[in-house]
Protein backbone atom coordinates (compact mmCIF):
# COMPACT_ATOMS: atom_id res chain seq x y z
CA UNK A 1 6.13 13.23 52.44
CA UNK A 2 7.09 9.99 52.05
CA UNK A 3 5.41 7.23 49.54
CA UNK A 4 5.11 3.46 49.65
CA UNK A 5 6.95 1.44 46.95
CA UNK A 6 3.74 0.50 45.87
CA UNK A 7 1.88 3.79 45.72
CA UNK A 8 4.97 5.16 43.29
CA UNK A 9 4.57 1.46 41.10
CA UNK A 10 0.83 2.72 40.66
CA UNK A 11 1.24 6.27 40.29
CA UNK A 12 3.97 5.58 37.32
CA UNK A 13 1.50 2.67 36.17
CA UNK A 14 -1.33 5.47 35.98
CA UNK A 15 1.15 8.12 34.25
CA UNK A 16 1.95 5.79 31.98
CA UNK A 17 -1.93 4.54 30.66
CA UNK A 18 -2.24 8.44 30.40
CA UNK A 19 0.68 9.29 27.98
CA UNK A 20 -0.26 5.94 25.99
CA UNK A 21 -4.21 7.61 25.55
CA UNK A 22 -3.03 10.85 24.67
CA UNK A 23 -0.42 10.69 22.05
CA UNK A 24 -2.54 11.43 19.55
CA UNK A 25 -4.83 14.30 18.58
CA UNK A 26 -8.81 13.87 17.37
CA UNK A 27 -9.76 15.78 14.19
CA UNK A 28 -13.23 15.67 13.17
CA UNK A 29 -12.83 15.63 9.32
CA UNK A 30 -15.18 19.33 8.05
CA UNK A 31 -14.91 20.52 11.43
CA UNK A 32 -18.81 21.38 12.58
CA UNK A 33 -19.91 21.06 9.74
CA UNK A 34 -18.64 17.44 9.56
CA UNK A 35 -18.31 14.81 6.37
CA UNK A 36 -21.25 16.44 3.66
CA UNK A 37 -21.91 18.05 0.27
CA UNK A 38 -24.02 20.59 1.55
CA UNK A 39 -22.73 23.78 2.67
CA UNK A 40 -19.59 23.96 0.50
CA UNK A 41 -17.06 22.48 2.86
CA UNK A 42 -13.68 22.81 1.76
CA UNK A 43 -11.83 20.01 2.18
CA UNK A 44 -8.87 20.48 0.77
CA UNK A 45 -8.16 23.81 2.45
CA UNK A 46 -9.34 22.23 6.09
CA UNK A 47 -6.50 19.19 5.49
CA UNK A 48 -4.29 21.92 4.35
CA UNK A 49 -4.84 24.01 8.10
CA UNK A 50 -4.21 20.74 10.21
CA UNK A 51 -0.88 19.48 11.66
CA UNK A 52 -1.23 15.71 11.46
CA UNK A 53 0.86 13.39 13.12
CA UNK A 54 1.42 9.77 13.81
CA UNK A 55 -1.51 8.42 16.10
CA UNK A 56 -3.84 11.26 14.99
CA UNK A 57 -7.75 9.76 14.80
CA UNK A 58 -9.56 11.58 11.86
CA UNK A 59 -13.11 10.80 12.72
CA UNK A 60 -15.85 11.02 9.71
CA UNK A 61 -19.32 12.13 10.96
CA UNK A 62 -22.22 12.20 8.51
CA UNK A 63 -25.48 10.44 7.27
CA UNK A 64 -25.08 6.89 6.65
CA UNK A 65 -27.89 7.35 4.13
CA UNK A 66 -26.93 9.41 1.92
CA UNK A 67 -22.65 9.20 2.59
CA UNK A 68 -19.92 6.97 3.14
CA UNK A 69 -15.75 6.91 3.27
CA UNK A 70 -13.22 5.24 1.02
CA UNK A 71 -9.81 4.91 1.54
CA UNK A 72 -8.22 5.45 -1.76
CA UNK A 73 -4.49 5.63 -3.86
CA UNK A 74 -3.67 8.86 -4.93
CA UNK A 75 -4.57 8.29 -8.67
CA UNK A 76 -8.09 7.08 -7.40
CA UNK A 77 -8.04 9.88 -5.60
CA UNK A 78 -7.38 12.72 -8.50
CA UNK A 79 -10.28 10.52 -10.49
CA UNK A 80 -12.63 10.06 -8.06
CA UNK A 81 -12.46 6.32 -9.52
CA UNK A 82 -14.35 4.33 -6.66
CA UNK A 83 -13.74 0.61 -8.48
CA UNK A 84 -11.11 -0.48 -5.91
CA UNK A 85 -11.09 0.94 -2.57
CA UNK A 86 -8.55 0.48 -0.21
CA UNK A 87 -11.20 -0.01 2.76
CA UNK A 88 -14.93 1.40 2.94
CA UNK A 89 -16.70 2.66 5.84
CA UNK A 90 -20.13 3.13 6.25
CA UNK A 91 -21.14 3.45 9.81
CA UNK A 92 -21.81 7.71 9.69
CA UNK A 93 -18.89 7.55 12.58
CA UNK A 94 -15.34 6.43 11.82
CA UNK A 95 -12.28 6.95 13.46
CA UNK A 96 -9.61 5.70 11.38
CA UNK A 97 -5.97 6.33 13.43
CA UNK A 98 -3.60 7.59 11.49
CA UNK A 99 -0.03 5.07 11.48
CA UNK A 100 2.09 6.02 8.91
CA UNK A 101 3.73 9.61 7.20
CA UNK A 102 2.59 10.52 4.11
CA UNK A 103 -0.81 11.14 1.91
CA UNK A 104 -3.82 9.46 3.42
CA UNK A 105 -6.59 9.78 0.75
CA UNK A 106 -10.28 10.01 1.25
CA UNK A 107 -13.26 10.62 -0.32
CA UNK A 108 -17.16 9.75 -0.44
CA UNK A 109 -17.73 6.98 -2.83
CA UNK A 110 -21.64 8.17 -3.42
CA UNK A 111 -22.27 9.22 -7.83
CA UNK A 112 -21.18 12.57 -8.19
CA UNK A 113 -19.82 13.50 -4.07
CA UNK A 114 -16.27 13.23 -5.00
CA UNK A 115 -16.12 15.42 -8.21
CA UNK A 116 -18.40 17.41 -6.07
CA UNK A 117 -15.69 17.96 -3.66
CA UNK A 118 -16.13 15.58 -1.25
CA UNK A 119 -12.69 13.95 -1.06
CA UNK A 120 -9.51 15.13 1.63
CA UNK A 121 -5.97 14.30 1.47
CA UNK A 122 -4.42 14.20 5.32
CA UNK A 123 -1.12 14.61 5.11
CA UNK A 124 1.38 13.47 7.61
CA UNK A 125 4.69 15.83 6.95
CA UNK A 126 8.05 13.53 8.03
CA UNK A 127 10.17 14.87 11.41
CA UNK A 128 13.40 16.15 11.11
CA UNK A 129 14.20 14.06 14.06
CA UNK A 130 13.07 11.04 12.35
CA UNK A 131 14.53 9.29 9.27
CA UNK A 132 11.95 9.77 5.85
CA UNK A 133 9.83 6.60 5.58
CA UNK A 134 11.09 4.57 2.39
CA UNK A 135 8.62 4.64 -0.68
CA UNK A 136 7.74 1.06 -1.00
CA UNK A 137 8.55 0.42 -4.70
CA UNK A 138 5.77 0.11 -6.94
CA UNK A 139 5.04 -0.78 -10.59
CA UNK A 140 3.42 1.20 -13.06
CA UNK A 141 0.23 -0.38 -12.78
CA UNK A 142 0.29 -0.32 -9.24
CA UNK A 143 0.53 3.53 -8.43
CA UNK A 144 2.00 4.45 -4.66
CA UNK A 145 -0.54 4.40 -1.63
CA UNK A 146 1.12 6.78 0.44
CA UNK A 147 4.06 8.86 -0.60
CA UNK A 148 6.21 10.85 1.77
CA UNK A 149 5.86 13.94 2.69
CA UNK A 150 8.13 16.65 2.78
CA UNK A 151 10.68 17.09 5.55
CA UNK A 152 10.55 19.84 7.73
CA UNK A 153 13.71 22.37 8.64
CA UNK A 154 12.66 22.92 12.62
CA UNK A 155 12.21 20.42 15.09
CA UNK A 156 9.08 18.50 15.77
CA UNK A 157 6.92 19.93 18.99
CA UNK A 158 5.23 18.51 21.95
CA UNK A 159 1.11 18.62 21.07
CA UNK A 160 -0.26 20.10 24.55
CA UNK A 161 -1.30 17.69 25.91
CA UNK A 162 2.09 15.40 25.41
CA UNK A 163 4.07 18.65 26.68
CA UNK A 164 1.88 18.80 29.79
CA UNK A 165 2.40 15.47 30.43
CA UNK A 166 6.20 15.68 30.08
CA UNK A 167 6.22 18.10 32.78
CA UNK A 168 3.95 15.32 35.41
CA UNK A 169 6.10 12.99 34.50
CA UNK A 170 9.11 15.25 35.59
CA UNK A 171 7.18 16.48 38.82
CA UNK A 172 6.90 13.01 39.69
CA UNK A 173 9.92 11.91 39.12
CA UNK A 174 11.14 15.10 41.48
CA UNK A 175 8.62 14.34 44.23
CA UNK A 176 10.04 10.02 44.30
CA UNK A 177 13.85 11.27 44.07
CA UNK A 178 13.13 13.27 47.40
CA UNK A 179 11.40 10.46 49.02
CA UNK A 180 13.76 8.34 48.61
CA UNK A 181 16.46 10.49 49.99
């Protein structure tokens, strides 16, 4: 079977729009029970249970009414101190895509949600594979947005989806090597 020029050009075009779309995982912040004060969600414990990475998309679903999401430092965070957010959202659905390693504080900025529990730390651990992000230096008055995390013994893995693709990529790679031969 043999394959135009073109055809291949498109087929690695399409391959590649694919692994760009799913590099990262979607994590819907509370799970079913999404961003809330009701129902004793533990936040803490479900950040604890996840495997961030690099181009992850937490997404925050809840009432717009009665919620909303700030991006905080982590002594804001520890306080629940909402006088200077890093960024607000208020829509009831935000994805916010995760770019750098390290802490990634959150809470709900509504009286009395934070203390209340309402507040999640996503942590992106450092790769082996990959050198430790520098702490940007900081004063004392200005405490450290997003610390490193620690680093890992074994190597990073593939999510799924990335390990899937890996494999297309190496079937097609097979299938244009033999019709060019």
């Amino acid at each position: 079977m043999a394959f135009t020029p073109r055809t291949l050009l498109a087929l690695l075009f399409f391959m590649a729009v694919a692994i760009e779309f799913s590099h990262g995982a979607v994590y819907k912040v509370g799970d079913s029970a999404g961003w809330t004060t009701i129902g004793n969600v533990d936040y803490k414990q479900w950040g604890a249970t996840k495997n961030f990475d690099i181009g992850d998309v937490i997404r925050f679903e809840y009432n717009a009414q009665f919620h909303n999401v700030m991006r905080v430092t982590h002594g804001m965070y520890k306080t629940c101190n909402t006088s200077a957010p890093m960024a607000t959202y208020t829509t009831g659905n935000d994805s916010i895509t995760i770019k750098t390693r390290g802490h990634h504080f959150f809470f709900c900025g509504v009286p009395g949600h934070c203390q209340a529990g309402q507040k999640v730390d996503i942590n992106v651990l450092n790769s082996s594979a990959l050198a430790p992000t520098p702490a940007a230096p900081t004063s004392p008055a200005v405490p450290s947005v997003e610390a490193p995390g620690p680093s890992p013994n074994n190597a990073p893995s593939l999510k799924p989806s990335m390990a899937l693709l890996h494999k297309l990529g190496f079937a097609v790679f097979a299938i244009t090597a033999c019709a060019f031969v």
